[in-house]
N, C-alpha and C. Protein backbone atom coordinates (compact mmCIF):
# COMPACT_ATOMS: atom_id res chain seq x y z
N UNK A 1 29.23 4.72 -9.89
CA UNK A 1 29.39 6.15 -9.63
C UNK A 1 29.01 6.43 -8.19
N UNK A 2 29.68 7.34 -7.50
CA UNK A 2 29.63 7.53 -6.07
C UNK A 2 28.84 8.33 -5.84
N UNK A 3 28.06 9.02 -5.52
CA UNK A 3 27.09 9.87 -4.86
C UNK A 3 27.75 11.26 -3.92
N UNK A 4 27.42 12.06 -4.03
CA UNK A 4 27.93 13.23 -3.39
C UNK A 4 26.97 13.17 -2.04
N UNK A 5 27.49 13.09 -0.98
CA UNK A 5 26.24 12.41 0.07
C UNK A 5 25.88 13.87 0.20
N UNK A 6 27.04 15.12 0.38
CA UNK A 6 26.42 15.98 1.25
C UNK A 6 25.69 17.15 0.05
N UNK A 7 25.64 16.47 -1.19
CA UNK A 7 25.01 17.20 -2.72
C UNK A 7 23.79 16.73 -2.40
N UNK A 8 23.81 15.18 -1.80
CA UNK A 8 21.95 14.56 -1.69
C UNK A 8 21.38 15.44 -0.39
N UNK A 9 22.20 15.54 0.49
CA UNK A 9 21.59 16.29 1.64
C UNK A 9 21.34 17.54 1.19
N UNK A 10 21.72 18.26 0.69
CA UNK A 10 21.22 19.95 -0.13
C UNK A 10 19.67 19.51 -0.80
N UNK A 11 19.81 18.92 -2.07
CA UNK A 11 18.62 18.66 -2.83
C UNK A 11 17.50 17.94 -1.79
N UNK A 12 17.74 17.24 -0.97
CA UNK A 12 16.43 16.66 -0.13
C UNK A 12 16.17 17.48 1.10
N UNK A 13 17.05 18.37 1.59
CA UNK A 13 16.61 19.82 2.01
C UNK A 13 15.96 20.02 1.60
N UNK A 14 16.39 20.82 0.46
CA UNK A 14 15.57 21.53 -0.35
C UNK A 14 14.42 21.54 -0.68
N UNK A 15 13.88 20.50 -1.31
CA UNK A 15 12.59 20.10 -1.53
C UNK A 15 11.50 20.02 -0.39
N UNK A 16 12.84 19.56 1.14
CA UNK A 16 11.41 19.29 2.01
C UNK A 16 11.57 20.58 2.71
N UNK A 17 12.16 21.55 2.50
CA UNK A 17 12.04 23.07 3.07
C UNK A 17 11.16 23.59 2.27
N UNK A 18 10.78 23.41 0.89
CA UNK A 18 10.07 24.14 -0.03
C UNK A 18 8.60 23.47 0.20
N UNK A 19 8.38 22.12 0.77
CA UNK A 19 7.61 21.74 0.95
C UNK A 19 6.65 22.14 2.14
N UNK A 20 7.52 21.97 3.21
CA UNK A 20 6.68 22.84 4.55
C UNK A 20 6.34 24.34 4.27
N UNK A 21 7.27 25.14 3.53
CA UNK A 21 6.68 26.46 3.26
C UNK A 21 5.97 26.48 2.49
N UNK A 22 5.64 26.18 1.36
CA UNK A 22 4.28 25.83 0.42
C UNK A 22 2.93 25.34 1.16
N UNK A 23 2.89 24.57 2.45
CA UNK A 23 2.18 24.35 2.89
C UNK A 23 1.14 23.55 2.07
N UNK A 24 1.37 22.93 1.21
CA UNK A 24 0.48 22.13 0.13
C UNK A 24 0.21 20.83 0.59
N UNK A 25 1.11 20.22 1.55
CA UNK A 25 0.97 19.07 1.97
C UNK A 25 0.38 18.82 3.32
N UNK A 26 -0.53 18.25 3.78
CA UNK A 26 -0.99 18.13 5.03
C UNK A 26 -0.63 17.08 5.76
N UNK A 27 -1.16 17.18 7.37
CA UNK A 27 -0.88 16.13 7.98
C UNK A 27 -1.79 14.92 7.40
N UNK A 28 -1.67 13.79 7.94
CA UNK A 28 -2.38 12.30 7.11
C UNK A 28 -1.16 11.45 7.19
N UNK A 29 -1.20 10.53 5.96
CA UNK A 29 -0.31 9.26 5.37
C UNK A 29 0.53 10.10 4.60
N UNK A 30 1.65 9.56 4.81
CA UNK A 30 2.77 10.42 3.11
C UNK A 30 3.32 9.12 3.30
N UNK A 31 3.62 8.96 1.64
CA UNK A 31 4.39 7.89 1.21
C UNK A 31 5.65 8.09 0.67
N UNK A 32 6.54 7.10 0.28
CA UNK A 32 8.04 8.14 -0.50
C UNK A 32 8.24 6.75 -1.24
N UNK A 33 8.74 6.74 -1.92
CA UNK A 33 9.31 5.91 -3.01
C UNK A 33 10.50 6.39 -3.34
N UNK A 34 11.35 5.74 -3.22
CA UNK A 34 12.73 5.80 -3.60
C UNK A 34 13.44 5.29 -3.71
N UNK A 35 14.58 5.17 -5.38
CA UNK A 35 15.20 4.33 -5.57
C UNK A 35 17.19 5.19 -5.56
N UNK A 36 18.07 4.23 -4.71
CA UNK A 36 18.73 5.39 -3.66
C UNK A 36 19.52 5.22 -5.32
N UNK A 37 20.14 3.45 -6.26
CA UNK A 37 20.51 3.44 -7.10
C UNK A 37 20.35 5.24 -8.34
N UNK A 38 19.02 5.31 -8.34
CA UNK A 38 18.62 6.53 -9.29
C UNK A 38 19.62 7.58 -8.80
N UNK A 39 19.42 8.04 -7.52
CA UNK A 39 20.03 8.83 -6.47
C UNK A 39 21.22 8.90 -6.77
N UNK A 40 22.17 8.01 -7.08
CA UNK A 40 23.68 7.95 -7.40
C UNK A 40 24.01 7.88 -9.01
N UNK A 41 22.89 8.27 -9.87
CA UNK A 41 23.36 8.18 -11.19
C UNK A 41 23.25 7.01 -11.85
N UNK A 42 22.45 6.11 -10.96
CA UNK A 42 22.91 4.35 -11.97
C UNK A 42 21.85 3.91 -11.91
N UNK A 43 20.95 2.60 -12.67
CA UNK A 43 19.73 2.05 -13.39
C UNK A 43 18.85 2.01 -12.05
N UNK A 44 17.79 2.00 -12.01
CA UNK A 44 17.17 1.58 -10.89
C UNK A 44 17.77 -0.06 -10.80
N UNK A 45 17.37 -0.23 -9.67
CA UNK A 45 18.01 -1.48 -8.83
C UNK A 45 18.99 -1.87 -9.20
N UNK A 46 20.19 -1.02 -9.16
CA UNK A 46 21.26 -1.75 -9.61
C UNK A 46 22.63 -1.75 -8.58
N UNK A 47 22.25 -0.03 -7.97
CA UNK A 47 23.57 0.08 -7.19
C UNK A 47 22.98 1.20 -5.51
N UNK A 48 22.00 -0.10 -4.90
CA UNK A 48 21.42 0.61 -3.86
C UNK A 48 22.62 0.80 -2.91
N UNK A 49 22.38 2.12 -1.98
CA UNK A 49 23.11 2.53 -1.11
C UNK A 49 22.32 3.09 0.45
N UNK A 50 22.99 1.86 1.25
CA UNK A 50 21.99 2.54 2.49
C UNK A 50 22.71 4.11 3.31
N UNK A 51 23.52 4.47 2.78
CA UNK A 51 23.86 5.81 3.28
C UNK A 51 23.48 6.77 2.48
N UNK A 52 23.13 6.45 1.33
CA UNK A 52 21.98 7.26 0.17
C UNK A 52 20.57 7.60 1.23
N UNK A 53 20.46 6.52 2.15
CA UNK A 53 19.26 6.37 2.45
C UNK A 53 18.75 6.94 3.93
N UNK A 54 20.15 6.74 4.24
CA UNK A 54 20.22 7.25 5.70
C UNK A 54 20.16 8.74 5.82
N UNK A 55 20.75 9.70 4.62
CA UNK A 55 20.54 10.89 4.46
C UNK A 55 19.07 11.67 4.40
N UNK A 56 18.54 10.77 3.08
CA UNK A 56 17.08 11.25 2.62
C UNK A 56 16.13 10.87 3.65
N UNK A 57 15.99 9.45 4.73
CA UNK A 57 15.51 9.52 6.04
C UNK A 57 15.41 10.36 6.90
N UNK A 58 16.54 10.75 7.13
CA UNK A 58 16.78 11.90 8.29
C UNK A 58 16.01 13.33 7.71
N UNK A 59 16.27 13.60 6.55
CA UNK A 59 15.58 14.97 5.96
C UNK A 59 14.32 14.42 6.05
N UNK A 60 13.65 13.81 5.31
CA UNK A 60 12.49 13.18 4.97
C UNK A 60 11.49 12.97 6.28
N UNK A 61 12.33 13.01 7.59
CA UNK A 61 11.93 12.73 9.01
C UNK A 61 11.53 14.24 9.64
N UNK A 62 11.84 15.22 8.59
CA UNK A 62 11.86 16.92 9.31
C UNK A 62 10.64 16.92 8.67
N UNK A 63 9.95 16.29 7.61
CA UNK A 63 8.66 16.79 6.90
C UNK A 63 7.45 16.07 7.62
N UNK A 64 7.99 14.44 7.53
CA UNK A 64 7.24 13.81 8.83
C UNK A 64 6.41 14.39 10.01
N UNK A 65 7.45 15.21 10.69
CA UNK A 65 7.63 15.78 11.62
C UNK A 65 6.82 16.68 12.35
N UNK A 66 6.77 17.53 11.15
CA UNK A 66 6.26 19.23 10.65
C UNK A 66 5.08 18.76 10.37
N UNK A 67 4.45 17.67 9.15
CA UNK A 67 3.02 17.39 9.30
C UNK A 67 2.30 16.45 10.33
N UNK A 68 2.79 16.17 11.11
CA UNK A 68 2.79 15.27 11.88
C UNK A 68 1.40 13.86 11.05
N UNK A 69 2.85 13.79 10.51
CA UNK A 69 2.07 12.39 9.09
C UNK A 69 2.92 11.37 9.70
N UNK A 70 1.88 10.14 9.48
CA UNK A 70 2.29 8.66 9.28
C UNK A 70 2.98 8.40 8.21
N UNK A 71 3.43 7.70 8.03
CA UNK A 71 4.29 7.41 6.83
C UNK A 71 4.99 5.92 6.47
N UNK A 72 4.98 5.72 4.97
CA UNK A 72 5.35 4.57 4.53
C UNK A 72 6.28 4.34 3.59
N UNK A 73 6.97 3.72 3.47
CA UNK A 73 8.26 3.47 2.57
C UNK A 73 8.13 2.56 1.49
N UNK A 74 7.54 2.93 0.17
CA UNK A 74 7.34 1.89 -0.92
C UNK A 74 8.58 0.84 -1.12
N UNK A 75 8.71 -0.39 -1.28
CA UNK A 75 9.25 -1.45 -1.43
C UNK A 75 9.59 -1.37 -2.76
N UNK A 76 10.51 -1.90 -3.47
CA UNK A 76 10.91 -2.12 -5.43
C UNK A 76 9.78 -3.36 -5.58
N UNK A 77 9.92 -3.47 -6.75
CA UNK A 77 8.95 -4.31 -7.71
C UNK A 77 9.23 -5.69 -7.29
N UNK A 78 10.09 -6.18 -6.45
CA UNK A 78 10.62 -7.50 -5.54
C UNK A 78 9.76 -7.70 -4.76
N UNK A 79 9.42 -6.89 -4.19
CA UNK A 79 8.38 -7.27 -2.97
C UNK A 79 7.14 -6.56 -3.31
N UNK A 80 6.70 -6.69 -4.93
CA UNK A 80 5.55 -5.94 -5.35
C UNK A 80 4.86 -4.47 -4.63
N UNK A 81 5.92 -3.95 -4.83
CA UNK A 81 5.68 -2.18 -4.36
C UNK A 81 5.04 -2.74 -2.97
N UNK A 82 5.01 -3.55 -2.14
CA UNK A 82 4.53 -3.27 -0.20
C UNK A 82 5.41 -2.54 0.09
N UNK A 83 4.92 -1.83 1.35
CA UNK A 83 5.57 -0.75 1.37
C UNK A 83 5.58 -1.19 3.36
N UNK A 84 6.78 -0.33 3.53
CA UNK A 84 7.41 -0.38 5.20
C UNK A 84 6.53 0.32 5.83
N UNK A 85 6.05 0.32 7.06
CA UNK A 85 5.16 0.88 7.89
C UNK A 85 5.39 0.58 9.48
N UNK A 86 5.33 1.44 10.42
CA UNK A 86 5.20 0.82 11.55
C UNK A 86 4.05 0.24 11.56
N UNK A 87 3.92 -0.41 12.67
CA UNK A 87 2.93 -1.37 13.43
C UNK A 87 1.50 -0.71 13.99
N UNK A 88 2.04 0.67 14.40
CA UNK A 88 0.82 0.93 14.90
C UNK A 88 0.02 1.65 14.13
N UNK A 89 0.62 1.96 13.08
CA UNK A 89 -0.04 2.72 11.28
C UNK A 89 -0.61 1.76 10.75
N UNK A 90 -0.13 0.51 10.81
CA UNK A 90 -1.10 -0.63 9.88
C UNK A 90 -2.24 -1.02 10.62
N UNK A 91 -2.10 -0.98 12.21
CA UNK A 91 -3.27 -1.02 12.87
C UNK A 91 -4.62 -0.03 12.53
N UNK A 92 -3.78 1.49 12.88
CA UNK A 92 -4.53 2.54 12.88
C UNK A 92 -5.46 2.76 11.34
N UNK A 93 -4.79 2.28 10.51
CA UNK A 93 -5.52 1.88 9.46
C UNK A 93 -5.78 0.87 8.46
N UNK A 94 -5.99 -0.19 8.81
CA UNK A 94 -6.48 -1.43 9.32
C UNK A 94 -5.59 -1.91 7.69
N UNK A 95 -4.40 -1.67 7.33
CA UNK A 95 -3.56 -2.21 6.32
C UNK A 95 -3.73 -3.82 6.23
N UNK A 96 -3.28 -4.46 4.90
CA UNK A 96 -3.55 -5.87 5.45
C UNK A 96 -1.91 -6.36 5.56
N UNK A 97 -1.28 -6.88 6.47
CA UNK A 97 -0.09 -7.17 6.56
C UNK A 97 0.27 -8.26 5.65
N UNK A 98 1.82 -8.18 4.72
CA UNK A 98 2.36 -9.05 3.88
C UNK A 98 3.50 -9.62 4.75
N UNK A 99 4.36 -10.67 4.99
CA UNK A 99 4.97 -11.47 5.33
C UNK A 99 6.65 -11.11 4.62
N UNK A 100 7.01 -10.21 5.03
CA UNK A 100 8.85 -10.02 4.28
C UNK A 100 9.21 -9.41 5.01
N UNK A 101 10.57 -9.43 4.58
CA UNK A 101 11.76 -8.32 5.42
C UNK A 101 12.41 -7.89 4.46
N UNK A 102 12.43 -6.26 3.96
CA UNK A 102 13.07 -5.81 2.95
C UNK A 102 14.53 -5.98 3.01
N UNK A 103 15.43 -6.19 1.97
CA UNK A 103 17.12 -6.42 1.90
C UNK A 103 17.38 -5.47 0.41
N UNK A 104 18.08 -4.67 0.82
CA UNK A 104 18.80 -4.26 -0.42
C UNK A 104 18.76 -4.75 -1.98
N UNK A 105 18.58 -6.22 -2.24
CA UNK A 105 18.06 -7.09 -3.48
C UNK A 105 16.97 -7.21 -3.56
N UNK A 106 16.30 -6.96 -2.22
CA UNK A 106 14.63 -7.46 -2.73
C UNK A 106 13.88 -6.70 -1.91
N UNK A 107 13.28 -5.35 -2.17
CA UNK A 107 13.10 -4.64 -1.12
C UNK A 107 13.31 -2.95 -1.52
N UNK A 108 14.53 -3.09 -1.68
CA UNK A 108 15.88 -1.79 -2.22
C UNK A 108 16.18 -1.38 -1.04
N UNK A 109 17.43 -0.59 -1.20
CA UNK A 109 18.45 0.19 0.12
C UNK A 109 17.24 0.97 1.43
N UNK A 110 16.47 1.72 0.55
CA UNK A 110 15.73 2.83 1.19
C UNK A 110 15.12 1.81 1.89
N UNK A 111 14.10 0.93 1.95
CA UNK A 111 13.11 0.58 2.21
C UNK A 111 13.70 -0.43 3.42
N UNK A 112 14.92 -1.06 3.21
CA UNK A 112 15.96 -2.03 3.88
C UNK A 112 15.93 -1.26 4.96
N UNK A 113 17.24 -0.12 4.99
CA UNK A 113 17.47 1.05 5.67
C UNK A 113 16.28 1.59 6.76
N UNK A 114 14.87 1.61 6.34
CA UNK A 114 13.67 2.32 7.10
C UNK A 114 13.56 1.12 8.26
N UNK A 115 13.27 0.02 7.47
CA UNK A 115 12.98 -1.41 8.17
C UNK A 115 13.51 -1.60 9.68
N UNK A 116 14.83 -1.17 9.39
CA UNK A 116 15.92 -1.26 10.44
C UNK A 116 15.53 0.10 11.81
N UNK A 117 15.22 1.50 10.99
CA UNK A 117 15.10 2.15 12.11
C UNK A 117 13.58 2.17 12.80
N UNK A 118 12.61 1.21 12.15
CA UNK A 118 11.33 1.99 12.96
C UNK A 118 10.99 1.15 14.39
N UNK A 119 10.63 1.24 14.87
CA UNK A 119 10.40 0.57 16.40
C UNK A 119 10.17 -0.45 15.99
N UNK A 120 9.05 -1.03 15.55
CA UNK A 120 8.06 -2.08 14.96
C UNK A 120 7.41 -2.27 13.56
N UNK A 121 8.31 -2.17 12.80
CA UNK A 121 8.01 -2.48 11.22
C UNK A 121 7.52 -3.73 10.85
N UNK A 122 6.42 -3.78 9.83
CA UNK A 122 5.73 -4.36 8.80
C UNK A 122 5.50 -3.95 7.63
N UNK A 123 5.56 -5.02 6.88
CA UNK A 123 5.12 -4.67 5.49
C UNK A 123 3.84 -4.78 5.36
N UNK A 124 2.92 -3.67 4.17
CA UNK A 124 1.76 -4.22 3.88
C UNK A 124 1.64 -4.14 2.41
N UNK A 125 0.65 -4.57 2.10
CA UNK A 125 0.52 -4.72 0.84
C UNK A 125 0.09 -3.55 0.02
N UNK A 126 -0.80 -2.65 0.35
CA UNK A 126 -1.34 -1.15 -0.05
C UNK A 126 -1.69 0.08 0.79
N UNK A 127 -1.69 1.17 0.39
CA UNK A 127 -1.78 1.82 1.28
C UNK A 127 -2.69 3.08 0.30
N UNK A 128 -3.38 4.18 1.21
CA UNK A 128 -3.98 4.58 0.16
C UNK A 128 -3.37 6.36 0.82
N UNK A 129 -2.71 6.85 0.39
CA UNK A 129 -2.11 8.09 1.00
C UNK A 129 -2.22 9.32 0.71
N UNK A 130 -2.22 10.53 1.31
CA UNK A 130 -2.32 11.89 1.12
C UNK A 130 -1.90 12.65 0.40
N UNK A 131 -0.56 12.08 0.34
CA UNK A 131 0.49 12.33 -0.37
C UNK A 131 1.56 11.79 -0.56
N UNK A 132 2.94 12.60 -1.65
CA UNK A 132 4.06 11.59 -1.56
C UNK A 132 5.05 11.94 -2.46
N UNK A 133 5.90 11.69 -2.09
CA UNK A 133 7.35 11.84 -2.77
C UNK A 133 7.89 10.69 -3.34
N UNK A 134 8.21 10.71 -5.12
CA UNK A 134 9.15 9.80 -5.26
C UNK A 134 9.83 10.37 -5.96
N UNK A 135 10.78 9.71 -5.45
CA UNK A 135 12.68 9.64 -5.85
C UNK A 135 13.04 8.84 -6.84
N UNK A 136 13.01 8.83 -7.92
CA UNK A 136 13.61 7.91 -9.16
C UNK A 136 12.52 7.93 -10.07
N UNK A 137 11.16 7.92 -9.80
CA UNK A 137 10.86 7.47 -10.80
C UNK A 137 9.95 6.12 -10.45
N UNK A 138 9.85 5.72 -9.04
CA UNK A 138 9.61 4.24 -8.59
C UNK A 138 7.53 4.20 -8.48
N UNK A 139 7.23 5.17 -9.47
CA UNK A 139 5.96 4.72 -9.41
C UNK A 139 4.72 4.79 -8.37
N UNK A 140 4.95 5.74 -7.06
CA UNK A 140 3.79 5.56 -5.80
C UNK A 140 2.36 5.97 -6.37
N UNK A 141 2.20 5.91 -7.67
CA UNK A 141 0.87 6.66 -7.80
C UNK A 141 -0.17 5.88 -7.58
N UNK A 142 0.53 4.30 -7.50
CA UNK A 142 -0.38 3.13 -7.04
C UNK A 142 -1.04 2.84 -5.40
N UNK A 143 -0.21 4.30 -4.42
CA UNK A 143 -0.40 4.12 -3.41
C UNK A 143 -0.92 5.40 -3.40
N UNK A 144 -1.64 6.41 -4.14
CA UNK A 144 -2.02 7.53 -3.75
C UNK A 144 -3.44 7.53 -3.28
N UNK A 145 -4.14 8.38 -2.95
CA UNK A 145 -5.46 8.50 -2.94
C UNK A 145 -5.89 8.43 -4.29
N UNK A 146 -7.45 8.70 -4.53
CA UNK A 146 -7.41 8.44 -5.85
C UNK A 146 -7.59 9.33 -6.94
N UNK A 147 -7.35 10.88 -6.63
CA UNK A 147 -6.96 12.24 -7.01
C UNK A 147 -6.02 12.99 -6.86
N UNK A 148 -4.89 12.55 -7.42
CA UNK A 148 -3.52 13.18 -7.50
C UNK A 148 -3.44 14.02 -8.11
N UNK A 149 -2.73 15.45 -7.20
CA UNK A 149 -2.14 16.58 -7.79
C UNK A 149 -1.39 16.80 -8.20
N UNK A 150 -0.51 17.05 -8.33
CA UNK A 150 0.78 17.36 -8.79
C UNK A 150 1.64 18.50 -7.68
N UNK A 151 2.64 18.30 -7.00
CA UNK A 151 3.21 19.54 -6.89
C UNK A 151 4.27 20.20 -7.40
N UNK A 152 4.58 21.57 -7.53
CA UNK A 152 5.63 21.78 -8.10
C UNK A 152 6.22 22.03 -7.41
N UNK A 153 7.79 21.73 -7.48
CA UNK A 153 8.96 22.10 -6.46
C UNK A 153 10.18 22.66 -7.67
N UNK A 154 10.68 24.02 -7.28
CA UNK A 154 11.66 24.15 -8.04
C UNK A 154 12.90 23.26 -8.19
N UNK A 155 13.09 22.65 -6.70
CA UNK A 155 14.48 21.54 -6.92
C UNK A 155 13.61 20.38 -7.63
N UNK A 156 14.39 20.16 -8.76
CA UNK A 156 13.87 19.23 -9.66
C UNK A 156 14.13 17.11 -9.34
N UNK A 157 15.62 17.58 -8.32
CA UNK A 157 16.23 16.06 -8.20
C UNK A 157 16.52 16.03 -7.47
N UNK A 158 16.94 14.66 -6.67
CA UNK A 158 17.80 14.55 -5.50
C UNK A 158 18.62 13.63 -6.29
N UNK A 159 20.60 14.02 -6.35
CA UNK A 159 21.46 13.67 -6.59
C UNK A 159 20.90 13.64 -8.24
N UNK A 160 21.16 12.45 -8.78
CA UNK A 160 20.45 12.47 -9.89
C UNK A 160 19.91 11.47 -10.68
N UNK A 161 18.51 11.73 -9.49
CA UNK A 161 17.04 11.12 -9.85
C UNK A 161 16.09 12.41 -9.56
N UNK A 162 15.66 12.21 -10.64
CA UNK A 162 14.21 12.42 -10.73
C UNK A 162 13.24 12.73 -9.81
N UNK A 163 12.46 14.11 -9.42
CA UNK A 163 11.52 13.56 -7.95
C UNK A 163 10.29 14.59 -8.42
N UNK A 164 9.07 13.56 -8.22
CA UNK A 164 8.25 14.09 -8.08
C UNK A 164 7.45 14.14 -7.26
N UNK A 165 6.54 15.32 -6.90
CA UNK A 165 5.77 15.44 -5.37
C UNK A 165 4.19 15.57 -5.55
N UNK A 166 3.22 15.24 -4.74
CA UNK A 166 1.86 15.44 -5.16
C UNK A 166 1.21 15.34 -3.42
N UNK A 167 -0.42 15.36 -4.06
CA UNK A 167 -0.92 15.76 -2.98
C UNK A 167 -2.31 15.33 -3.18
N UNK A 168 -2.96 14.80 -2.80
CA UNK A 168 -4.62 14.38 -3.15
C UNK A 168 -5.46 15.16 -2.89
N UNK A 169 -6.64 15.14 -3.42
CA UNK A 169 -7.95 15.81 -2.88
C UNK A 169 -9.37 14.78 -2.85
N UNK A 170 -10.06 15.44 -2.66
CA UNK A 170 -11.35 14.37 -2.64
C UNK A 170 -11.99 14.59 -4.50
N UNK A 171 -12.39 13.84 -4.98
CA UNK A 171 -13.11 13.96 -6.39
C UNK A 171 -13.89 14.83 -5.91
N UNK A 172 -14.25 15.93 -6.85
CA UNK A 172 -15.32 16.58 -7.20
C UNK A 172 -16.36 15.84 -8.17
N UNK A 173 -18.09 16.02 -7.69
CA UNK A 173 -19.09 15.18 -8.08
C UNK A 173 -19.96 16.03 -8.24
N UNK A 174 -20.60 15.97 -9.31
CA UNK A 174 -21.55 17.12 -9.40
C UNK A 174 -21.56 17.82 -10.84
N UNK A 175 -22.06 18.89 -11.32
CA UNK A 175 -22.08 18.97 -12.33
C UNK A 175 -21.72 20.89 -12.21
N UNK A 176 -22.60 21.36 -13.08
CA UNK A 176 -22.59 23.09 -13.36
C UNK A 176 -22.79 24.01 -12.00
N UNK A 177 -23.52 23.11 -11.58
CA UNK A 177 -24.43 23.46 -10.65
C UNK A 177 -23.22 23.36 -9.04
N UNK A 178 -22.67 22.95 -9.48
CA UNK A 178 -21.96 22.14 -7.93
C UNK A 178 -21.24 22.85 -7.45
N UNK A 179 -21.19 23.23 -5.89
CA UNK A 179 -20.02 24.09 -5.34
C UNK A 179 -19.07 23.52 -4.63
N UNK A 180 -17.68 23.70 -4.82
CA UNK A 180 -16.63 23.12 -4.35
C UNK A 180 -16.06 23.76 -3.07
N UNK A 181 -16.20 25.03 -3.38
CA UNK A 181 -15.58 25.98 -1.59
C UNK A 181 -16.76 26.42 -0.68
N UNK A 182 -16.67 26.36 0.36
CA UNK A 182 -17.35 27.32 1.44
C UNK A 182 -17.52 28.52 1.49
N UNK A 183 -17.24 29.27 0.48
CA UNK A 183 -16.40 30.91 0.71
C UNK A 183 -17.96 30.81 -1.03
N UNK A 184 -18.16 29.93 -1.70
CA UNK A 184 -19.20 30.53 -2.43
C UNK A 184 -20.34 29.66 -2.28
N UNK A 185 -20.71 28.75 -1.14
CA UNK A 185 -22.00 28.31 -0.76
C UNK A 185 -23.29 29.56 -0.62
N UNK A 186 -22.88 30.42 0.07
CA UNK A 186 -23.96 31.70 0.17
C UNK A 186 -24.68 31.87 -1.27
N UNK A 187 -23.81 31.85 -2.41
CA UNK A 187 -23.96 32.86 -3.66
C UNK A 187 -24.76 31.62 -4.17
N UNK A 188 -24.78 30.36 -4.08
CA UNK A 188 -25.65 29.41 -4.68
C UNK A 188 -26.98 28.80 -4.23
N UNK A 189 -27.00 29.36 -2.59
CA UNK A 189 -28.44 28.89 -2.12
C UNK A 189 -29.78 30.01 -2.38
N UNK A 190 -30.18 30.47 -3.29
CA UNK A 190 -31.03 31.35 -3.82
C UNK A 190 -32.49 30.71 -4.22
C-alpha cells in the first residue's frame, strides 16, 4: 500500500504544531521512534520507505528546532533499539558508542534515512531522554527518562500508525508532607 506522502506531511504537522503550542515539551534530548512501514498501512518492518522518512524528518526538524533539543533516532529491534545520534550529542552526554550503520533491513527506513543526513552520526546503545515521539508503536519508553507522561495530542496518527507523545519529569520523593511547586513552599515552612 502506497502512502499519501502529502496526507503524512498534514498529520506530522500537525502534531508537531500542536506540540510547540502546548508547550509541554522542553528543550533537552527528544527521541522519535518510528516505523515509516506502520506509516504506510503495513506490519512493522515490512515495507520501510525512506521518503516516508524524509517527510517526518523535515517536520520533526521544526520541533527540534523550536526546542532547541538534541535528538535521537531509535533503531528497529535489528540493531537492538540503538538509536542514531550525532557525534557531538554522544559526546555531550557521554553515550556509550555501538559499532553499525543503520540500512532499511536492519536499522529501518527512518533511522537509515537520519544516518545519511546528520553531519557525523553514531549509533549508541541508550539514551535516557526528555521526551519523545513514537510513530508505530516502536516502543521508546526504553529510552525515556524514568517518569513518563503522557501527552495528549488530538491528531491521533501519522498516515496510519499510531503515535504517541510524552514528556518526563523528575520522581516525586517524599511523603504527605512533601512539596512539589515553589508557588506553595511559603504555606509549608511554619
Amino acid at each position: 500500500m502506497a502512502a499519501n506522502i502529502e496526507a503524512v506531511q498534514a498529520d506530522v504537522e500537525a502534531i508537531v504544531e500542536q506540540l510547540i503550542e502546548n508547550g509541554s515539551m522542553k528543550s533537552g534530548l527528544l527521541v522519535i521512534g518510528c516505523s515509516t512501514s506502520e506509516v504506510a498501512g503495513e506490519k512493522i518492518g515490512t515495507s520501510g520507505s525512506e521518503s516516508i522518512a524524509e517527510v517526518l524528518y523535515e517536520a520533526i526538524g521544526k520541533l527540534k528546532n523550536h526546542l532547541k533539543a538534541d535528538i535521537a533516532f531509535q533503531c528497529c529491534e535489528h540493531l537492538n533499539r540503538s538509536l542514531v545520534v550525532e557525534r557531538t550529542v554522544q559526546q555531550k552526554f557521554g553515550f556509550t558508542e555501538v559499532s553499525a550503520i543503520p540500512v532499511p533491513k536492519a536499522g529501518g527506513s527512518m533511522a537509515s534515512y537520519v544516518y545519511k543526513q546528520f553531519k557525523d552520526p553514531v549509533l549508541v546503545e541508550s539514551v535516557e531522554a526528555d521526551a519523545g515521539i513514537d510513530i508505530g508503536d516502536t516502543f521508546i519508553g526504553m529510552h525515556l527518562k524514568r517518569v513518563a507522561v503522557p501527552l495528549r495530542v488530538a491528531q491521533k496518527s501519522i498516515g496510519k500508525a499510531h503515535v504517541t507523545c510524552a514528556t518526563t519529569r523528575p520522581p516525586l520523593i517524599g511523603g504527605v508532607r512533601a512539596v512539589y511547586e515553589n508557588s506553595k513552599l511559603e504555606e509549608s515552612c511554619d
